[in-house]
C-alpha atoms as a PDB file:
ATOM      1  CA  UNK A   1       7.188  27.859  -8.321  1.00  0.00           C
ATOM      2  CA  UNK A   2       4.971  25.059  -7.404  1.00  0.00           C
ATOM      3  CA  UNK A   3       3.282  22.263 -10.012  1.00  0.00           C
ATOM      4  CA  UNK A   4       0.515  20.466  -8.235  1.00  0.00           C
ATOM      5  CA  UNK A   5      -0.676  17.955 -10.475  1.00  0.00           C
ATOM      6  CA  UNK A   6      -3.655  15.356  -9.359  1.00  0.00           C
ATOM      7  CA  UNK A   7      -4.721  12.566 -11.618  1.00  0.00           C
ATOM      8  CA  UNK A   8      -7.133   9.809 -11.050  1.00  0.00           C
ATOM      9  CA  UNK A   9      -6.884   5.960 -11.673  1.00  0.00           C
ATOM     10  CA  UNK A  10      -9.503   3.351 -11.936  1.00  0.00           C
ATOM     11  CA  UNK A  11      -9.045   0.838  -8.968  1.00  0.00           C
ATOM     12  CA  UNK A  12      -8.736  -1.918 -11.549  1.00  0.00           C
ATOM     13  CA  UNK A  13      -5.521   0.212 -13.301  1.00  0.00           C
ATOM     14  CA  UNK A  14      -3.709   0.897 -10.646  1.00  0.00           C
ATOM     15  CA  UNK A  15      -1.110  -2.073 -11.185  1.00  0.00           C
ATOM     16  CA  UNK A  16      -0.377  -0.251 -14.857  1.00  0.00           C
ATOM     17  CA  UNK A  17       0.433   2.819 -12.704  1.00  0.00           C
ATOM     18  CA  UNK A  18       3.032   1.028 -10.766  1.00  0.00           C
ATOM     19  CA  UNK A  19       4.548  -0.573 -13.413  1.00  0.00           C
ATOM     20  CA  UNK A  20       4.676   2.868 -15.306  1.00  0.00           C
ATOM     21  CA  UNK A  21       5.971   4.618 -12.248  1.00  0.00           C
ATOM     22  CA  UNK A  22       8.800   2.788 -11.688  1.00  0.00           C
ATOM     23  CA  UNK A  23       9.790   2.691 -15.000  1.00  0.00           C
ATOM     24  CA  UNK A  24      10.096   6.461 -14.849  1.00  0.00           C
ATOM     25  CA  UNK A  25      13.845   8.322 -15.125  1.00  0.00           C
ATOM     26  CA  UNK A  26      14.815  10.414 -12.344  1.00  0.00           C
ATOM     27  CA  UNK A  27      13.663  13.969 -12.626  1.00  0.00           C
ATOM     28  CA  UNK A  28      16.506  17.453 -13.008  1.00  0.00           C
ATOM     29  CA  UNK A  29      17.743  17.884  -9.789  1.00  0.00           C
ATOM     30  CA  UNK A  30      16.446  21.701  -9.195  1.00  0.00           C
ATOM     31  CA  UNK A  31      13.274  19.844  -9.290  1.00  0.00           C
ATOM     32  CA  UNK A  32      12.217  18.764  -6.367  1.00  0.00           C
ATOM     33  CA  UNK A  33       9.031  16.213  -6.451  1.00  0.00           C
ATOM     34  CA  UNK A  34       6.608  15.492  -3.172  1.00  0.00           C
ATOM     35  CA  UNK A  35       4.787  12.638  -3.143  1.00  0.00           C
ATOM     36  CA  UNK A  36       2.939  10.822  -4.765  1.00  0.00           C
ATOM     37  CA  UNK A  37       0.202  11.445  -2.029  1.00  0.00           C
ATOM     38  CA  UNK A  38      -2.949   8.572  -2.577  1.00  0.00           C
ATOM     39  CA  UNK A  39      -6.298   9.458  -1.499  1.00  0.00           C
ATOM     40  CA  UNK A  40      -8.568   6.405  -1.755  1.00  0.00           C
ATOM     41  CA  UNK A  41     -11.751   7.907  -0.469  1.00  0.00           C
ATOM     42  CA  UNK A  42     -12.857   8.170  -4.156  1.00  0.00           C
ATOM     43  CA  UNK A  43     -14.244   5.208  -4.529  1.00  0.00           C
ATOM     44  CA  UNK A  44     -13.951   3.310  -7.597  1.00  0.00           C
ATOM     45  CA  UNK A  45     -10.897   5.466  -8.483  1.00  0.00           C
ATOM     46  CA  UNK A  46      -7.276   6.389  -6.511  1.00  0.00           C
ATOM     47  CA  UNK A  47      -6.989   9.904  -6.570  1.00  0.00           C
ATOM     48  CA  UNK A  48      -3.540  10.922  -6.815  1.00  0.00           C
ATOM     49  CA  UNK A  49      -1.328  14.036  -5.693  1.00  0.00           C
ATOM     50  CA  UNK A  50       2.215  15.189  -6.845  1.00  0.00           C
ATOM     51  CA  UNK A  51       3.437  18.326  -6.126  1.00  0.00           C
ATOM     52  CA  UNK A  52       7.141  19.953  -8.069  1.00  0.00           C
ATOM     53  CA  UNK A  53       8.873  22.530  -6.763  1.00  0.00           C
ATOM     54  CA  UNK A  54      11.758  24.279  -8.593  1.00  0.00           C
ATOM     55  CA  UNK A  55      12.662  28.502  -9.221  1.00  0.00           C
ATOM     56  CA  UNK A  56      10.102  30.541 -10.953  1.00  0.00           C
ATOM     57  CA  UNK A  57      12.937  31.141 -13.391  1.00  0.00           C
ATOM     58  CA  UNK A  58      13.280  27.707 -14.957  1.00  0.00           C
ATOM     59  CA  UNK A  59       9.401  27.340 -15.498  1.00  0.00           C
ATOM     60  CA  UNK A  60       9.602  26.835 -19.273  1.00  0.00           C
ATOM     61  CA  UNK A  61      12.324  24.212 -18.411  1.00  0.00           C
ATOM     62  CA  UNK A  62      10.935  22.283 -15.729  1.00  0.00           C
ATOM     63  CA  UNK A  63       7.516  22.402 -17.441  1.00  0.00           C
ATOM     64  CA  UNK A  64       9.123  20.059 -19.999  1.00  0.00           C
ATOM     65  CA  UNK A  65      10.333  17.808 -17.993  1.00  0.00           C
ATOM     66  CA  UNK A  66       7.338  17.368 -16.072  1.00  0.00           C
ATOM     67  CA  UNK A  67       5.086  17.051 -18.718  1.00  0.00           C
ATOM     68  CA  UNK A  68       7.960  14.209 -19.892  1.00  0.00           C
ATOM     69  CA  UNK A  69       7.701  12.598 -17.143  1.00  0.00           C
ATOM     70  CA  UNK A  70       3.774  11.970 -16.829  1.00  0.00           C
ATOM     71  CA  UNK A  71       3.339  11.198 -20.276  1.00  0.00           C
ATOM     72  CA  UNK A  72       4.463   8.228 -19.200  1.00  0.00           C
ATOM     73  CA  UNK A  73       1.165   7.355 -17.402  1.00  0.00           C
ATOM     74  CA  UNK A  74      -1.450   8.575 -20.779  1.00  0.00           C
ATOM     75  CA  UNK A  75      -1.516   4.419 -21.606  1.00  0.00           C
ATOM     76  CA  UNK A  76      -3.155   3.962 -18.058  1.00  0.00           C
ATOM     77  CA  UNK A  77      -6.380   2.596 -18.431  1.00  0.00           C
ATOM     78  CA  UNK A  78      -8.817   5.655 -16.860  1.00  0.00           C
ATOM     79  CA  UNK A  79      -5.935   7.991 -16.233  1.00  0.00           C
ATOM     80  CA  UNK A  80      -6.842  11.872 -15.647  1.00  0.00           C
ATOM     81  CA  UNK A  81      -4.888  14.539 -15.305  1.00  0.00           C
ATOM     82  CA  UNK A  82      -5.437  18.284 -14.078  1.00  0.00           C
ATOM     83  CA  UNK A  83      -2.234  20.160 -13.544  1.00  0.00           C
ATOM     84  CA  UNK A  84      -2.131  23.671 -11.334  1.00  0.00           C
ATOM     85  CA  UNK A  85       0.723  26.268 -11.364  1.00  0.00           C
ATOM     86  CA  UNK A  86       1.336  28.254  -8.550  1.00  0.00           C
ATOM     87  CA  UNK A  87       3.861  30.774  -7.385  1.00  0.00           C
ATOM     88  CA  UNK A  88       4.895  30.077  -3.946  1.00  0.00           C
ATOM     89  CA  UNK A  89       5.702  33.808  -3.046  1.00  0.00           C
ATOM     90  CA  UNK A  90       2.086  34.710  -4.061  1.00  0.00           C
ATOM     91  CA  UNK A  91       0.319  31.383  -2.051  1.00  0.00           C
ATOM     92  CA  UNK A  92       2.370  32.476   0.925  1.00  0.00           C
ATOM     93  CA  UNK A  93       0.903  36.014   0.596  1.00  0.00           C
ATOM     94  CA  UNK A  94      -2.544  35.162   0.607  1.00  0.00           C
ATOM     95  CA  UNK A  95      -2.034  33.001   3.257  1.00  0.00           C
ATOM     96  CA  UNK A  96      -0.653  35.376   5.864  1.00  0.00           C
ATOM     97  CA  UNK A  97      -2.819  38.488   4.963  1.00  0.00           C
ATOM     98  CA  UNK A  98      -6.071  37.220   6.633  1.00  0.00           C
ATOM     99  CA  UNK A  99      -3.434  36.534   9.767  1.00  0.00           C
ATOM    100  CA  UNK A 100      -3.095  40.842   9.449  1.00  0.00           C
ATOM    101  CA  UNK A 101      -6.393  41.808  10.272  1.00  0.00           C
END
């Protein structure tokens, strides 16, 4: 399974975010994390990427922990979050079927 969670940060917060991130514990290891990935095209805001991979079976599990571990970032000033779950298996099927035809 696949989290891909992207947040935004006010330019002006994004010293809160660093202070916050590297205050934060180190995550289960059948987790794994990518990124953070940093888009600064935005504007007056970073727009920021993670993505957590981990087995479909620990969902409920992982979930927590994830959630845990970005709660950590709510006192940002400006923070937004929008989290996506995906299962890999079903991605990687979409993706090849147009490659059928």
């Amino acid at each position: 399974m696949i989290i891909k969670c992207s947040f935004s940060i006010p330019l002006e917060a994004i010293g809160d975010y660093n202070r916050q991130a590297k205050r934060l514990p180190s995550l289960p290891t059948y987790i794994t994390k990518r990124g953070p990935y940093i888009d600064e095209t935005q504007g007056k805001a970073n727009r920021i990427t993670t993505v957590y991979e981990f087995d479909k079976s620990l969902l409920p599990e992982a979930w927590k922990n994830i959630s845990a571990h970005l709660d950590a970032f709510r006192t940002v000033r400006g923070f937004t979050l929008s989290a996506q779950v995906m299962d890999r298996q079903r991605e990687v099927q979409n993706i090849q079927a147009p490659a059928q035809f």
